[in-house]
PDB file of N, CA and C in Angstrom:
ATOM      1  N   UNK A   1      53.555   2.128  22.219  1.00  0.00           N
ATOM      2  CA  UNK A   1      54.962   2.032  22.568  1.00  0.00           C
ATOM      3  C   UNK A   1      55.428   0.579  22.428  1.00  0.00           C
ATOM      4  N   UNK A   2      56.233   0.186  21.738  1.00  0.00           N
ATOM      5  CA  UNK A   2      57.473  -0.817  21.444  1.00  0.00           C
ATOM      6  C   UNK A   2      58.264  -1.555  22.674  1.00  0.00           C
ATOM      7  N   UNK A   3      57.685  -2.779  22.874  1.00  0.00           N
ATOM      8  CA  UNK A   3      58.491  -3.331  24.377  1.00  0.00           C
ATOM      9  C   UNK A   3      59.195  -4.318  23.626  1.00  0.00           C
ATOM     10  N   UNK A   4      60.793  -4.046  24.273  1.00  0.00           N
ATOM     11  CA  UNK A   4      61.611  -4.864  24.014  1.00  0.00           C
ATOM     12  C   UNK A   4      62.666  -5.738  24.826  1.00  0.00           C
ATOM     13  N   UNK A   5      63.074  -6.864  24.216  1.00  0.00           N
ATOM     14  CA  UNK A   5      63.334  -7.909  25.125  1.00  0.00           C
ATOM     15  C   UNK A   5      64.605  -8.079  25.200  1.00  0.00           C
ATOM     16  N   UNK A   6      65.651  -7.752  25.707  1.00  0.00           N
ATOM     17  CA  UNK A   6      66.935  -8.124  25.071  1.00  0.00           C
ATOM     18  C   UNK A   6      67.264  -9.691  25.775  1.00  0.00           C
ATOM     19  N   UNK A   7      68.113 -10.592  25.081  1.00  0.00           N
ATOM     20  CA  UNK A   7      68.845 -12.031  25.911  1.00  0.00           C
ATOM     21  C   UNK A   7      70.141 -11.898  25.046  1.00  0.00           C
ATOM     22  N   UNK A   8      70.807 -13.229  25.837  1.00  0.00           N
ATOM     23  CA  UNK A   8      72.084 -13.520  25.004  1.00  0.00           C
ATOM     24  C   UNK A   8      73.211 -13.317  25.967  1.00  0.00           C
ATOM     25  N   UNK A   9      73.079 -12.455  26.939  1.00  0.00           N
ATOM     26  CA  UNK A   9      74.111 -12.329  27.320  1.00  0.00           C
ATOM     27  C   UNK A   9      74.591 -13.393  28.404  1.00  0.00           C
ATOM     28  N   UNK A  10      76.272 -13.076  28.704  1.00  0.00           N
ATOM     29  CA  UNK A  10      76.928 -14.024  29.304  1.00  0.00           C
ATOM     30  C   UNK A  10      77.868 -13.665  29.528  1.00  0.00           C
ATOM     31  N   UNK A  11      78.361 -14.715  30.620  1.00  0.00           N
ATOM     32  CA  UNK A  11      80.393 -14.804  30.944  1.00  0.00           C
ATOM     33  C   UNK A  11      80.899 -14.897  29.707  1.00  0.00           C
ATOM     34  N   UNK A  12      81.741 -14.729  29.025  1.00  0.00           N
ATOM     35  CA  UNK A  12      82.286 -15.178  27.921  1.00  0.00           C
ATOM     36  C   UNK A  12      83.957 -15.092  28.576  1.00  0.00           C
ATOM     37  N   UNK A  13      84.971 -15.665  27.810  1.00  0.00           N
ATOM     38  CA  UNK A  13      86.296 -15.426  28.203  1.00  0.00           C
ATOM     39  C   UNK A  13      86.905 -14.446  26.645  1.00  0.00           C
ATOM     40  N   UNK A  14      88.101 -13.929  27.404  1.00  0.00           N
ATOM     41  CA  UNK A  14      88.552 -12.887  26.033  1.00  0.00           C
ATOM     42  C   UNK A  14      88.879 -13.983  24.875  1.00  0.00           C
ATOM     43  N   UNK A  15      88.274 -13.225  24.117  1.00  0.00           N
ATOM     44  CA  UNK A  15      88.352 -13.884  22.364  1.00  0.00           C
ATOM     45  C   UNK A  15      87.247 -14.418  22.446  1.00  0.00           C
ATOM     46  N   UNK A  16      86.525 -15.054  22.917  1.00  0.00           N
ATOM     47  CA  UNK A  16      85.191 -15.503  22.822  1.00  0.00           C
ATOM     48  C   UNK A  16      84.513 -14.766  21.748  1.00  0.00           C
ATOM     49  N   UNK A  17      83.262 -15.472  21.822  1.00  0.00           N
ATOM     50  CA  UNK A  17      82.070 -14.509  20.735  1.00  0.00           C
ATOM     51  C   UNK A  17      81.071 -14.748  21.506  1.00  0.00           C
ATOM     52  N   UNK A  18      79.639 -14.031  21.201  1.00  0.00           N
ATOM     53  CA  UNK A  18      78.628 -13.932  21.912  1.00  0.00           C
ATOM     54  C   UNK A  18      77.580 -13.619  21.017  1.00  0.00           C
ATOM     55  N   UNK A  19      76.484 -13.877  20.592  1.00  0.00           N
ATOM     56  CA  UNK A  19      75.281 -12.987  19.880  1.00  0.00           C
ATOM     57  C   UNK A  19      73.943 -12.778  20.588  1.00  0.00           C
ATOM     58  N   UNK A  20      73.801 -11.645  20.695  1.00  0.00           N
ATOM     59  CA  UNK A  20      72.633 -11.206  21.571  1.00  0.00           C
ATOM     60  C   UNK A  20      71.364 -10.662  20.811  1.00  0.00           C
ATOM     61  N   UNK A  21      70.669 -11.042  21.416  1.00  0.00           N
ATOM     62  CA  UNK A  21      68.961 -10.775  20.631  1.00  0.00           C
ATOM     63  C   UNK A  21      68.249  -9.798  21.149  1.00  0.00           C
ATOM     64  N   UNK A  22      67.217  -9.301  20.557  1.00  0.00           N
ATOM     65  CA  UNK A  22      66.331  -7.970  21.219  1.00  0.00           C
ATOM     66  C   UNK A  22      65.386  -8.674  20.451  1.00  0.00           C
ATOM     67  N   UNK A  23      64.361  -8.727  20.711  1.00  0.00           N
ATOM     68  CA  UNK A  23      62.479  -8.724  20.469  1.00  0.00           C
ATOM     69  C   UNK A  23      61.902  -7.695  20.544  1.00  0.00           C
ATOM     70  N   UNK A  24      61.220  -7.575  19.614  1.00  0.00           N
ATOM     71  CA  UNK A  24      60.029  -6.208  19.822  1.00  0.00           C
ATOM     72  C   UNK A  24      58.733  -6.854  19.615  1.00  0.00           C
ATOM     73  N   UNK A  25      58.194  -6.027  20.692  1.00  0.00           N
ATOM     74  CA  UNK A  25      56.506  -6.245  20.343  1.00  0.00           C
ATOM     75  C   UNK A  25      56.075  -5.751  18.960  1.00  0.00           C
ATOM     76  N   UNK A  26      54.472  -6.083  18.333  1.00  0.00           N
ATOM     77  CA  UNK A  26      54.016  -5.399  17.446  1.00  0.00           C
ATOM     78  C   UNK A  26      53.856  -5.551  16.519  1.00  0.00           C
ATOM     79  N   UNK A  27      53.690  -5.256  15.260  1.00  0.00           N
ATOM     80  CA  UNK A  27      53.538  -5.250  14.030  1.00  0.00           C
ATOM     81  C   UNK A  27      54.437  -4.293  12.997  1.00  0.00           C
ATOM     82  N   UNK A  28      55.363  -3.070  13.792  1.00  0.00           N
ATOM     83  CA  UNK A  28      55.826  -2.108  12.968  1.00  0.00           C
ATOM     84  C   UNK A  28      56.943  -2.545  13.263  1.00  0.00           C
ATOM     85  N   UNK A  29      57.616  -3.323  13.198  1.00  0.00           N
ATOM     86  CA  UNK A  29      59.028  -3.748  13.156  1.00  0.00           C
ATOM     87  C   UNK A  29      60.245  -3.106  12.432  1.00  0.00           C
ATOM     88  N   UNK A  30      59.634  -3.758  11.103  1.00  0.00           N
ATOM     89  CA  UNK A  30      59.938  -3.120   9.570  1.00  0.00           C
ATOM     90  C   UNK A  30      60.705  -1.656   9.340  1.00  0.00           C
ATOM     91  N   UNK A  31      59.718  -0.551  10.140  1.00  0.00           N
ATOM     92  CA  UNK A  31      60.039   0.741   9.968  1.00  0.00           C
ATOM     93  C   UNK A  31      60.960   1.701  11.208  1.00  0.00           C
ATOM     94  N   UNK A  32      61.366   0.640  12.070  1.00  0.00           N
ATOM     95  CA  UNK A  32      61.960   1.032  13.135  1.00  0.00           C
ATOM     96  C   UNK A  32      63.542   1.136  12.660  1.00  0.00           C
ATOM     97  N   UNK A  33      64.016   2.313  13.336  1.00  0.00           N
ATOM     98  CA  UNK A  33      65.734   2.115  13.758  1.00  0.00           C
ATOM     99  C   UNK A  33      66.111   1.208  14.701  1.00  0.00           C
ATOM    100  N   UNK A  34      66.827   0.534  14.574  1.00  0.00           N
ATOM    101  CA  UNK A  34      67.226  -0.263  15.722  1.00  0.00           C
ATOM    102  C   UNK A  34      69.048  -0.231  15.989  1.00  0.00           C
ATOM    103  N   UNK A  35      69.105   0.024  17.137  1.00  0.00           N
ATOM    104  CA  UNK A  35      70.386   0.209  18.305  1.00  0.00           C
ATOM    105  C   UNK A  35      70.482  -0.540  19.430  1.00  0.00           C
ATOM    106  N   UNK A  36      71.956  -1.032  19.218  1.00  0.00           N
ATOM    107  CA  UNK A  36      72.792  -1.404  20.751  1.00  0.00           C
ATOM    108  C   UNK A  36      73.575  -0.274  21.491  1.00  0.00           C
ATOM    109  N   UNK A  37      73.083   0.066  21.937  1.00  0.00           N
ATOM    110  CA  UNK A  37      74.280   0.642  23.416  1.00  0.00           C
ATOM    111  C   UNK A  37      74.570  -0.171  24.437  1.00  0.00           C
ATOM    112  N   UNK A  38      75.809   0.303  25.039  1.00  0.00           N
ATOM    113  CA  UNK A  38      76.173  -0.549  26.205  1.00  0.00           C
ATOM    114  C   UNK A  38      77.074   0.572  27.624  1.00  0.00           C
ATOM    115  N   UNK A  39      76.449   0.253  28.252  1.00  0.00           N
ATOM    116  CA  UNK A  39      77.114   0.760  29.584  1.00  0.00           C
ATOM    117  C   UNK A  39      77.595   0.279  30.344  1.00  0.00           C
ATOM    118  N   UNK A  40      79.058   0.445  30.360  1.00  0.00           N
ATOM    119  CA  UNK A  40      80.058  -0.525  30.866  1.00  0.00           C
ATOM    120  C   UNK A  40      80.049  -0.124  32.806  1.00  0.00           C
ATOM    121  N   UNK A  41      80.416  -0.583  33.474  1.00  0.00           N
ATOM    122  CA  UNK A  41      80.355  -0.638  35.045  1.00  0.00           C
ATOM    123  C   UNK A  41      81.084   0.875  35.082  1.00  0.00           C
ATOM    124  N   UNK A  42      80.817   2.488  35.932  1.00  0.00           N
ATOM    125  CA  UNK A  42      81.212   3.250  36.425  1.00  0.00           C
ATOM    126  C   UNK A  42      81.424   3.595  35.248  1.00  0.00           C
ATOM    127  N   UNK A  43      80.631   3.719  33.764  1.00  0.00           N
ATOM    128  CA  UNK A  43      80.499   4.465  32.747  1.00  0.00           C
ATOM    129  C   UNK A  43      79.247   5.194  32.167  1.00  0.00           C
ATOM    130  N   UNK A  44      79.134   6.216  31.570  1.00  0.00           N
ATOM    131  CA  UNK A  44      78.336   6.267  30.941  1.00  0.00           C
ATOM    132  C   UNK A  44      77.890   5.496  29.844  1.00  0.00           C
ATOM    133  N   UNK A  45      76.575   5.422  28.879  1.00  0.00           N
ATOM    134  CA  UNK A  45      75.879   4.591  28.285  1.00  0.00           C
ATOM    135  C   UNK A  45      76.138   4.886  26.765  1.00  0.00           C
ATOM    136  N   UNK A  46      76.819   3.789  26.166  1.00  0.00           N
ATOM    137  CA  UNK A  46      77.672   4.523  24.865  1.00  0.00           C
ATOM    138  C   UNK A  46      76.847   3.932  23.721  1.00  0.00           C
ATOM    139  N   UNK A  47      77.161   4.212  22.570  1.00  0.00           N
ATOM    140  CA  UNK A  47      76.602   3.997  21.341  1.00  0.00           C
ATOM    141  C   UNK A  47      77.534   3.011  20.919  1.00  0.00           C
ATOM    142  N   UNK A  48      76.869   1.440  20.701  1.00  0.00           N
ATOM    143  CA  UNK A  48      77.620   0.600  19.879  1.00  0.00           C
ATOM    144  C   UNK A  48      77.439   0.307  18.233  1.00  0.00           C
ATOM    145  N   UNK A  49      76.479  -0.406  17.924  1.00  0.00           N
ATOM    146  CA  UNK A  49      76.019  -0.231  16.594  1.00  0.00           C
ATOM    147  C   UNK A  49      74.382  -0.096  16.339  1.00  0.00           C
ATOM    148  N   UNK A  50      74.030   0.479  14.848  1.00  0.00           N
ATOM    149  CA  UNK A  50      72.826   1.100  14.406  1.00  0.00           C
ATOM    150  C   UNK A  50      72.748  -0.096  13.254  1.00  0.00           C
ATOM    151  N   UNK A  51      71.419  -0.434  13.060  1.00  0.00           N
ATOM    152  CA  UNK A  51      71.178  -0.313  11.747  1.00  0.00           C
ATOM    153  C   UNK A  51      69.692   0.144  11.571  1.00  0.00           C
ATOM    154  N   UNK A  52      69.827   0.976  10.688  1.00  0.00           N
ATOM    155  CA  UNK A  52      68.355   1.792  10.008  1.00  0.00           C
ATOM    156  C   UNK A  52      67.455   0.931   9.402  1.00  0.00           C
ATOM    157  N   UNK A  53      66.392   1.725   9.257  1.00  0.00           N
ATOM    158  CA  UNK A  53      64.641   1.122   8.477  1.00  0.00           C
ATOM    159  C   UNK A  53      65.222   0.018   7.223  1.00  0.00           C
ATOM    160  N   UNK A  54      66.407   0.885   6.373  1.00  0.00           N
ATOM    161  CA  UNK A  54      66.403   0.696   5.274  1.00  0.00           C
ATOM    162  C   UNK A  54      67.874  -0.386   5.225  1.00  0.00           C
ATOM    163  N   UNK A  55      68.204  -0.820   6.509  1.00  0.00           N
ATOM    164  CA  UNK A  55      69.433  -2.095   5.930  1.00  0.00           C
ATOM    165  C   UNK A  55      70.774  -0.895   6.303  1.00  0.00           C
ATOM    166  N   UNK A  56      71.034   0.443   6.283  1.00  0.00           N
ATOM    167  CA  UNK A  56      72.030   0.906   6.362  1.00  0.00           C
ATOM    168  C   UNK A  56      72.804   0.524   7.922  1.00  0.00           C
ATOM    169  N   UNK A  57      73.741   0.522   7.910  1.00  0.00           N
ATOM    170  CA  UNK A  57      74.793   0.370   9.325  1.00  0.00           C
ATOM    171  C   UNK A  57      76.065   1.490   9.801  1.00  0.00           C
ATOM    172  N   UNK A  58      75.652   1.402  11.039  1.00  0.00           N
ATOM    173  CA  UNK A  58      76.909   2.260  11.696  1.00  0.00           C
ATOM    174  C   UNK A  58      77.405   1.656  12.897  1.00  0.00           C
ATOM    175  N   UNK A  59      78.703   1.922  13.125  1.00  0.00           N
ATOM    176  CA  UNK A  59      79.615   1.191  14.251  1.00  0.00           C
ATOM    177  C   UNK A  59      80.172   2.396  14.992  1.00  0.00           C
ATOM    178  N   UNK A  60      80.873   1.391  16.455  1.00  0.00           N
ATOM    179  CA  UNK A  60      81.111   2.438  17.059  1.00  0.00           C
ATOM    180  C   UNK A  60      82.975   2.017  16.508  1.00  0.00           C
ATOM    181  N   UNK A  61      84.059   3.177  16.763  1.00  0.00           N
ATOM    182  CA  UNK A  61      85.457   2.497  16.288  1.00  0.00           C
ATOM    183  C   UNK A  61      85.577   1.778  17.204  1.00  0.00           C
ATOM    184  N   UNK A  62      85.393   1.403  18.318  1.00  0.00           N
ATOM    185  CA  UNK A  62      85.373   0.453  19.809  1.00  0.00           C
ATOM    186  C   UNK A  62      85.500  -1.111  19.333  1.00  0.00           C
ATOM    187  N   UNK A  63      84.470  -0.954  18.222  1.00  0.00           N
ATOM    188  CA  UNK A  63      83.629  -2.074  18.124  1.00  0.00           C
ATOM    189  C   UNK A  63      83.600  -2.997  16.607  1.00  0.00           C
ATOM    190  N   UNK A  64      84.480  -1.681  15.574  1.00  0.00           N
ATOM    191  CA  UNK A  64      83.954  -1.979  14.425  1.00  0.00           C
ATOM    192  C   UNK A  64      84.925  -3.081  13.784  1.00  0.00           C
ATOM    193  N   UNK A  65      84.540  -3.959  12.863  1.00  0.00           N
ATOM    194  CA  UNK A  65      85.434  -5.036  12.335  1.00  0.00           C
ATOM    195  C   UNK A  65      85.482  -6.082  13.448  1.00  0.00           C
ATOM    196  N   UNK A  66      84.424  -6.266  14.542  1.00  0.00           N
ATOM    197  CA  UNK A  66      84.672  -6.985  15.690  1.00  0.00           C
ATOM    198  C   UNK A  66      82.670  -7.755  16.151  1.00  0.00           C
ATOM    199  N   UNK A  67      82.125  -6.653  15.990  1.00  0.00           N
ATOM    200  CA  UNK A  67      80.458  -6.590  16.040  1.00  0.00           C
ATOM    201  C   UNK A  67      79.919  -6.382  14.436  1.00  0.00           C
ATOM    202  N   UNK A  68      78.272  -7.112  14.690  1.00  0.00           N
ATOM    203  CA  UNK A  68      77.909  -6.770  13.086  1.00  0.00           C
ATOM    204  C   UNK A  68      76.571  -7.005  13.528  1.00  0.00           C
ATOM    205  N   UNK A  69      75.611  -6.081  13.305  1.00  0.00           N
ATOM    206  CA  UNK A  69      73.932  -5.930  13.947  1.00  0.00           C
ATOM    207  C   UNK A  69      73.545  -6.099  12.281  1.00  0.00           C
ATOM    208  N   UNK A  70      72.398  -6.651  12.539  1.00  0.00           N
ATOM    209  CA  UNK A  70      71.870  -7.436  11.514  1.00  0.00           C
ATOM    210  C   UNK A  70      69.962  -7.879  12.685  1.00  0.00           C
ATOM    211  N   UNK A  71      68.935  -7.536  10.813  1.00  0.00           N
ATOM    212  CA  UNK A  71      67.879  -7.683  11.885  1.00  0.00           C
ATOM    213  C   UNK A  71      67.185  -8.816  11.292  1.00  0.00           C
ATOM    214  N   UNK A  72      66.310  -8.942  11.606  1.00  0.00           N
ATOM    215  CA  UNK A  72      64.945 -10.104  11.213  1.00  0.00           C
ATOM    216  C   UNK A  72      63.946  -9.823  11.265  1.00  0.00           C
ATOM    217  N   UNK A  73      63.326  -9.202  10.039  1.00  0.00           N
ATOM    218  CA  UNK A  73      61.662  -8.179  10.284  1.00  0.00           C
ATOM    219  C   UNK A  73      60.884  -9.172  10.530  1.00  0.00           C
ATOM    220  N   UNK A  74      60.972 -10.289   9.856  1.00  0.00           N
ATOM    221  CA  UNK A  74      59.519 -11.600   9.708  1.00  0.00           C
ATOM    222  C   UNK A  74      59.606 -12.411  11.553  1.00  0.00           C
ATOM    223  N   UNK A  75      60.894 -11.834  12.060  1.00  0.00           N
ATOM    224  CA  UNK A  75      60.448 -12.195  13.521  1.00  0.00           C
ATOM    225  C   UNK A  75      60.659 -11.535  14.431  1.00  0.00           C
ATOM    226  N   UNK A  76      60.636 -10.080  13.872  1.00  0.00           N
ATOM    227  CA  UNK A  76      60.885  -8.718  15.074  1.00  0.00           C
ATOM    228  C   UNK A  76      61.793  -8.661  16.174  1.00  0.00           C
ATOM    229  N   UNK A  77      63.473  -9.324  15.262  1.00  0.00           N
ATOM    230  CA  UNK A  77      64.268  -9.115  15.663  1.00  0.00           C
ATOM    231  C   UNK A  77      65.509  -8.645  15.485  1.00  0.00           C
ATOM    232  N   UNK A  78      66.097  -8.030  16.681  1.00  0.00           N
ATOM    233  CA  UNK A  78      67.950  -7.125  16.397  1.00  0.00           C
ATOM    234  C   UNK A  78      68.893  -8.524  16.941  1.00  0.00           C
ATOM    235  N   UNK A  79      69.804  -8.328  16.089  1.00  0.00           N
ATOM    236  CA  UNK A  79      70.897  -9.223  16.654  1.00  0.00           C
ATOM    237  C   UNK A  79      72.100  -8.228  17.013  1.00  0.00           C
ATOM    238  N   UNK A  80      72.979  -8.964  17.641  1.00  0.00           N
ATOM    239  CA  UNK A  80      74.343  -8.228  17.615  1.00  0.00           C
ATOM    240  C   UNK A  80      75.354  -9.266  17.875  1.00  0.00           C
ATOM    241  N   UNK A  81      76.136  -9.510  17.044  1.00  0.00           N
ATOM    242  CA  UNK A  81      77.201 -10.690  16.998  1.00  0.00           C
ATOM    243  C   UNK A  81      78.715 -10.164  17.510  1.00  0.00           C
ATOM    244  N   UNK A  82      78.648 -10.398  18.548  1.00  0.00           N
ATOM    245  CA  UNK A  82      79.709 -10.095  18.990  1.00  0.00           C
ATOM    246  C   UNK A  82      81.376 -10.461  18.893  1.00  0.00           C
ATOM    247  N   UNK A  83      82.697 -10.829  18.042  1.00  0.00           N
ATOM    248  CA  UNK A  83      83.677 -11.438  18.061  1.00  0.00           C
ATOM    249  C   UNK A  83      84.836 -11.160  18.293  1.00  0.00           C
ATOM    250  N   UNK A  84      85.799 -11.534  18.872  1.00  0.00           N
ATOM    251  CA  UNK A  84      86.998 -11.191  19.250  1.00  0.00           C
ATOM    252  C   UNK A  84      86.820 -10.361  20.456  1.00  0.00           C
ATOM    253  N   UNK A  85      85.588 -10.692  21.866  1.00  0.00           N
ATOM    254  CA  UNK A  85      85.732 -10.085  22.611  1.00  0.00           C
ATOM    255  C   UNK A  85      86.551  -9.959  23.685  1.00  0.00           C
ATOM    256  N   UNK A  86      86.804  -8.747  23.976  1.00  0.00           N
ATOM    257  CA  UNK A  86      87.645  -8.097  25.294  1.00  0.00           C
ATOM    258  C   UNK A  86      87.160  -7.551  26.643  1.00  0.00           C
ATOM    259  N   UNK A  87      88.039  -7.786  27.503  1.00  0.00           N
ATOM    260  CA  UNK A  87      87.229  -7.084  28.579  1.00  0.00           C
ATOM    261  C   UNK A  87      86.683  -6.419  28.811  1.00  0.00           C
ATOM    262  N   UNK A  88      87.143  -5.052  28.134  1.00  0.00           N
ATOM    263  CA  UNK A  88      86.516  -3.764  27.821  1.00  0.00           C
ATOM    264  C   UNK A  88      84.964  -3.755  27.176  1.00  0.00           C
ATOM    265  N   UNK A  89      85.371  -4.721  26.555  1.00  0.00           N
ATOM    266  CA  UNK A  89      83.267  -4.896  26.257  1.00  0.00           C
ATOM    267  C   UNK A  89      82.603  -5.181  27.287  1.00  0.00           C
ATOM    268  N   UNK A  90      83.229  -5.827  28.331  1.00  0.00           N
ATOM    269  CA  UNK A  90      82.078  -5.869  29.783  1.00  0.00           C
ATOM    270  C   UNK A  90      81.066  -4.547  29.995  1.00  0.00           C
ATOM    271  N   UNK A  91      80.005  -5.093  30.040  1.00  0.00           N
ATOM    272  CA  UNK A  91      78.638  -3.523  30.063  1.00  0.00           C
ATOM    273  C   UNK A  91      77.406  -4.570  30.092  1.00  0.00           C
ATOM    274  N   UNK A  92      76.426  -3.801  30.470  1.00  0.00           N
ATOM    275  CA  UNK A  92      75.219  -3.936  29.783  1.00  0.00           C
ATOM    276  C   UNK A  92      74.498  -3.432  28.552  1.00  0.00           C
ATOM    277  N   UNK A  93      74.520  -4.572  28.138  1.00  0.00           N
ATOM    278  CA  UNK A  93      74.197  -4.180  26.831  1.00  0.00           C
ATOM    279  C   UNK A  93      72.598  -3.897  26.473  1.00  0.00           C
ATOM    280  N   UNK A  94      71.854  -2.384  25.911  1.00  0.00           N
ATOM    281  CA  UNK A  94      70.896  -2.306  25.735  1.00  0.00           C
ATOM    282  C   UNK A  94      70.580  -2.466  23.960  1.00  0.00           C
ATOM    283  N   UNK A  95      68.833  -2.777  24.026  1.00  0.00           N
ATOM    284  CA  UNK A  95      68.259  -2.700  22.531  1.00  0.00           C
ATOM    285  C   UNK A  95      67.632  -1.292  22.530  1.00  0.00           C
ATOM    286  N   UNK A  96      67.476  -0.620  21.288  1.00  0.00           N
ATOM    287  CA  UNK A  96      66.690   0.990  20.867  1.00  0.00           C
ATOM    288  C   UNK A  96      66.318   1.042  20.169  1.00  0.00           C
ATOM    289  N   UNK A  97      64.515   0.873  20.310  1.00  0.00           N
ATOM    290  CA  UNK A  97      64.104   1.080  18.313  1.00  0.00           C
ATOM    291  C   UNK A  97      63.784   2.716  18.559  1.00  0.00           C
ATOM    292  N   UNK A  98      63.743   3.836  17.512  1.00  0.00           N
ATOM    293  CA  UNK A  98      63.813   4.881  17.276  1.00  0.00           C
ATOM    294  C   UNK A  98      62.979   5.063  15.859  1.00  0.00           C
ATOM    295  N   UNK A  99      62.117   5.797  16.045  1.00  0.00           N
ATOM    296  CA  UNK A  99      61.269   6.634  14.805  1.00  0.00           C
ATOM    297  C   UNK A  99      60.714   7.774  15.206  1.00  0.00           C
ATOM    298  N   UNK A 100      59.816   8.301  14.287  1.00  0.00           N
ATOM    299  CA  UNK A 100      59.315   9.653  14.567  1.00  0.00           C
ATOM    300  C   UNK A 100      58.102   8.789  15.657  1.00  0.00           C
ATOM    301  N   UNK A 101      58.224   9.791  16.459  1.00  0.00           N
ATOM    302  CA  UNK A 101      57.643   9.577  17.988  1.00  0.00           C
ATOM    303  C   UNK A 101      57.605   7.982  18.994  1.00  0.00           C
ATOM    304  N   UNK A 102      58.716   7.643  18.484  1.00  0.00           N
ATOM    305  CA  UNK A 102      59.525   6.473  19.268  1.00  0.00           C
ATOM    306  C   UNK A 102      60.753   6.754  19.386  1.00  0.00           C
ATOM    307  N   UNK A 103      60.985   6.258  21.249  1.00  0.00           N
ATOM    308  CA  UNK A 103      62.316   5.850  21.826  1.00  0.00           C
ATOM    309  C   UNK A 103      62.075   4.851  22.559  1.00  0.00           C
ATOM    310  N   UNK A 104      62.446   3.501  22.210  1.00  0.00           N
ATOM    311  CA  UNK A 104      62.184   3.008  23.368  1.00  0.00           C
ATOM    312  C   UNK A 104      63.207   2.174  23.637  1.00  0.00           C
ATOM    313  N   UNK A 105      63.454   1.640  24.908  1.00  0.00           N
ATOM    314  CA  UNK A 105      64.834   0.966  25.270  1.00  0.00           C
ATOM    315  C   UNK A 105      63.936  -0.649  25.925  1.00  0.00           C
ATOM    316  N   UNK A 106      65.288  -1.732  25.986  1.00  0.00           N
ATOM    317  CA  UNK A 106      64.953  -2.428  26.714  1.00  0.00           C
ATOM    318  C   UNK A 106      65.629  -2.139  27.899  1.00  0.00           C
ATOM    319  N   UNK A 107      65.543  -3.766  28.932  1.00  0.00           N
ATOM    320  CA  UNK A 107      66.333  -3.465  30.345  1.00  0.00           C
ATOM    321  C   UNK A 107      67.242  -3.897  30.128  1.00  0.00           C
ATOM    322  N   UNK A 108      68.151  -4.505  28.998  1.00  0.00           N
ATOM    323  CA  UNK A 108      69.339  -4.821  29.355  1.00  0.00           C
ATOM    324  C   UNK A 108      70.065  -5.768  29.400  1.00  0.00           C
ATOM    325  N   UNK A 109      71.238  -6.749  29.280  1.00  0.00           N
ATOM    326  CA  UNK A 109      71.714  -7.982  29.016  1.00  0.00           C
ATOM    327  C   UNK A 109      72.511  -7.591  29.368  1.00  0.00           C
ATOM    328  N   UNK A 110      73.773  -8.273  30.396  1.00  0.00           N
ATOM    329  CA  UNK A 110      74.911  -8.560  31.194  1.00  0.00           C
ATOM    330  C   UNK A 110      75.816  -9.713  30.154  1.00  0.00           C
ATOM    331  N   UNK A 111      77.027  -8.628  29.613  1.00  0.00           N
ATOM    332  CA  UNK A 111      77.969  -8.890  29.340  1.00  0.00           C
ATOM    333  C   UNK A 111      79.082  -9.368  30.137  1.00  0.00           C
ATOM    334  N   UNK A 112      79.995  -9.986  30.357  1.00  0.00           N
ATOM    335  CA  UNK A 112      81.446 -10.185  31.561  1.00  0.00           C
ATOM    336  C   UNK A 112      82.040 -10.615  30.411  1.00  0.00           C
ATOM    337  N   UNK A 113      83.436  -9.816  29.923  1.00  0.00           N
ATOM    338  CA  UNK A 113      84.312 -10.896  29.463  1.00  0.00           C
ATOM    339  C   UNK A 113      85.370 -10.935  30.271  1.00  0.00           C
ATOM    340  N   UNK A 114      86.053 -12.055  30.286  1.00  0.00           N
ATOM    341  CA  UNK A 114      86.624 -11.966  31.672  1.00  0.00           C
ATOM    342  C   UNK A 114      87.110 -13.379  31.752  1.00  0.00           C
ATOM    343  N   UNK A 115      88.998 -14.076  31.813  1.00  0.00           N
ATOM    344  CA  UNK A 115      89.054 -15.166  32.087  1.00  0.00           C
ATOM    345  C   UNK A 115      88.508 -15.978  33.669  1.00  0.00           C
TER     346      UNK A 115
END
């Protein structure tokens, strides 16, 4: 099983930017899906952006033209660049690598945007 690290997060004020990191343990980096979700305070835990084994990407409309996940196999890492943020992005933000017989999550990074 895949332990992962998420950082990055912070106060930010609206319009700010932010980029947050996830680490994975291991050697199979490469062949993993990797996902941000975020669960905003007295919400459920939503789908922000994907990107697949193979470089492909998906957004959430929340998010899109605003966030851009992008990885780093040679150092077993997810980014997520956050810009033009709003309050409404306040959540915790989680990492998800996903394959055949992997789910695994991290604990989480604390977003606030917020003057």
């Amino acid at each position: 099983q895949v332990q992962l690290v998420e950082s990055g997060g912070d106060l930010v004020q609206p319009g700010g930017s932010l980029r947050l990191s996830c680490v994975a343990s291991g050697t199979s980096f490469s062949i993993y899906h990797m996902a941000w979700y975020r669960q905003p305070p007295g919400k459920q835990r939503e789908f922000v952006a994907l990107m697949n084994s193979g470089g492909g990407t998906e957004y959430a409309d929340s998010v899109k033209g605003r966030f851009t996940i992008s990885r780093d196999n040679a150092n077993n890492t997810v980014y997520l660049q956050m810009n033009g943020l709003k309050p409404e992005d306040t959540a915790v933000y989680f990492c998800n690598a996903f394959m055949l017989g992997l789910n695994a999550w991290g604990q989480g990074t604390q977003v606030t945007v917020s003057s």
